[in-house]
Protein backbone atom coordinates (compact mmCIF):
# COMPACT_ATOMS: atom_id res chain seq x y z
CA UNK A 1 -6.19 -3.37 -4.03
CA UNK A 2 -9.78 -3.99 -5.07
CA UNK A 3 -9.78 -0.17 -6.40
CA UNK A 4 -6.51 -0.50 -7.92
CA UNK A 5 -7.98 -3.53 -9.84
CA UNK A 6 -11.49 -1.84 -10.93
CA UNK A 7 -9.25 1.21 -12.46
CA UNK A 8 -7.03 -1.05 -14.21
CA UNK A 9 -10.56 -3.35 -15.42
CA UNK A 10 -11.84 -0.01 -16.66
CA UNK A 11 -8.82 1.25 -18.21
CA UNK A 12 -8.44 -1.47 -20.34
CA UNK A 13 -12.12 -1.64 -21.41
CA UNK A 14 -11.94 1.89 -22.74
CA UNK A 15 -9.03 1.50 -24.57
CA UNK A 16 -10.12 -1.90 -26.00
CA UNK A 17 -13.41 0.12 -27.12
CA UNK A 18 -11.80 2.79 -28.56
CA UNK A 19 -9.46 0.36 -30.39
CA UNK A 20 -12.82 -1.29 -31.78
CA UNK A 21 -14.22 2.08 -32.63
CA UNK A 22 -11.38 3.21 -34.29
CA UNK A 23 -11.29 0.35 -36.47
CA UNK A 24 -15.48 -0.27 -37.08
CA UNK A 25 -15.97 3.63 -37.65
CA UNK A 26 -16.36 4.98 -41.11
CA UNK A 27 -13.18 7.36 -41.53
CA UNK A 28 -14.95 10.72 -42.02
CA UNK A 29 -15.89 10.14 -38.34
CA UNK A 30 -12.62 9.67 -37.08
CA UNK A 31 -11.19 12.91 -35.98
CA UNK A 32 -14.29 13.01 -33.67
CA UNK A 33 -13.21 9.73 -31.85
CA UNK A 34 -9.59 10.90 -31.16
CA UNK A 35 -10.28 13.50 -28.83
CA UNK A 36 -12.97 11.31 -27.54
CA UNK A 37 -10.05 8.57 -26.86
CA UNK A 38 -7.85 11.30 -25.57
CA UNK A 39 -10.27 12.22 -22.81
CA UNK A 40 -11.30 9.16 -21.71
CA UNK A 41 -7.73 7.85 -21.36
CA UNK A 42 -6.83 11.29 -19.36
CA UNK A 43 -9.39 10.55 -17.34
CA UNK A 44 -8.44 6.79 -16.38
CA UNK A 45 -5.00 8.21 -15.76
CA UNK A 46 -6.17 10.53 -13.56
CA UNK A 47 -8.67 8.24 -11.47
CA UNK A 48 -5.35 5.78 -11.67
CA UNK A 49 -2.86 8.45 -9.69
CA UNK A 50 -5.70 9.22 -7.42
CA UNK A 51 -6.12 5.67 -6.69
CA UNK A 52 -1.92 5.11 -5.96
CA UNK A 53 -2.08 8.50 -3.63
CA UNK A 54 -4.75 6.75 -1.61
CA UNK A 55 -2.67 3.42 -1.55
CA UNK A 56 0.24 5.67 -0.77
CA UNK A 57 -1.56 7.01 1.90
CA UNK A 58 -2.40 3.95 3.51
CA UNK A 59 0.78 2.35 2.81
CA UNK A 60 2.06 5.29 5.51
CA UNK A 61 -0.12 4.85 7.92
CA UNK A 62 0.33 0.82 7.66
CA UNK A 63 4.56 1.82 8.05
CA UNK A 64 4.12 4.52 10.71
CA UNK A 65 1.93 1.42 12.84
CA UNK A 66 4.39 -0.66 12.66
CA UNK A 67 7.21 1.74 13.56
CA UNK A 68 4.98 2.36 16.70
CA UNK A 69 4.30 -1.25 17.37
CA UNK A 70 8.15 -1.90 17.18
CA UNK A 71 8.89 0.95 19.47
CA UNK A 72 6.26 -0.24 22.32
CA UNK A 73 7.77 -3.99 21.75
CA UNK A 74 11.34 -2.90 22.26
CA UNK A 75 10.19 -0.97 25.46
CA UNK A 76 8.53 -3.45 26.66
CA UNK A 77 11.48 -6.16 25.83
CA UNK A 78 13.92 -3.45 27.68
CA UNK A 79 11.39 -3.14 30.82
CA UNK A 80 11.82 -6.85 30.78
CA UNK A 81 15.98 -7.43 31.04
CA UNK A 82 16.50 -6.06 34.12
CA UNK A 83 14.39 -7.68 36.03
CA UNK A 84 15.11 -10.92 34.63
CA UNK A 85 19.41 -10.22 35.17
CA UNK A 86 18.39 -9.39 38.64
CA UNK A 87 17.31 -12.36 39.43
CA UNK A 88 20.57 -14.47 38.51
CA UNK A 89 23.74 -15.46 40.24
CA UNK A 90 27.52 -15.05 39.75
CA UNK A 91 27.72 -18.45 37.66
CA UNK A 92 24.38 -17.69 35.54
CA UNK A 93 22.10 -20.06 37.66
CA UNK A 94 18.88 -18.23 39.60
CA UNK A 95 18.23 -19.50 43.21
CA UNK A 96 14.75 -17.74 44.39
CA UNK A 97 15.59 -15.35 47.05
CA UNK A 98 18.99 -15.09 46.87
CA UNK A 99 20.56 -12.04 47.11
CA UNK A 100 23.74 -10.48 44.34
């Protein structure tokens, strides 16, 4: 998150500057600070989809932790029933040591 705001912070500085440039520049000098722009915006947009394949990245791992989480909380919630039903009577109450 803190990357995905410092791209987005820098992003709009640049484009903000070149704004101001375009408009405080004489206009003999302004075919120079269009390709100028155009780079610097290419590159924000390509530090930006870096910056969402590494959240993308961790967003997968964070999913495929949970899926494995869930899986060992089921298992362990399906090593649990049988024991516990074992336990029990006929009519649902549980007398210690009483045989089914």
């Amino acid at each position: 998150m803190v990357i995905l705001r410092s791209l987005r912070q820098s992003f709009i500085v640049g484009l903000a500057a070149g704004v101001t440039a375009g408009l405080v520049l004489p206009k003999p000098d302004r075919p120079v600070l269009r390709p100028l722009t155009k780079g610097a915006m290419k590159s924000a947009l390509l530090a930006l989809r870096k910056g969402q394949e590494g959240i993308a990245h961790v967003g997968e791992a964070l999913e495929d932790l949970v899926a494995e989480v869930r899986s060992e909380v089921a298992s362990e919630h399906e090593a649990e029933l049988p024991r516990s039903s074992g336990d029990s009577t006929k009519d649902g109450s549980s007398r210690p040591g009483a045989l089914s």
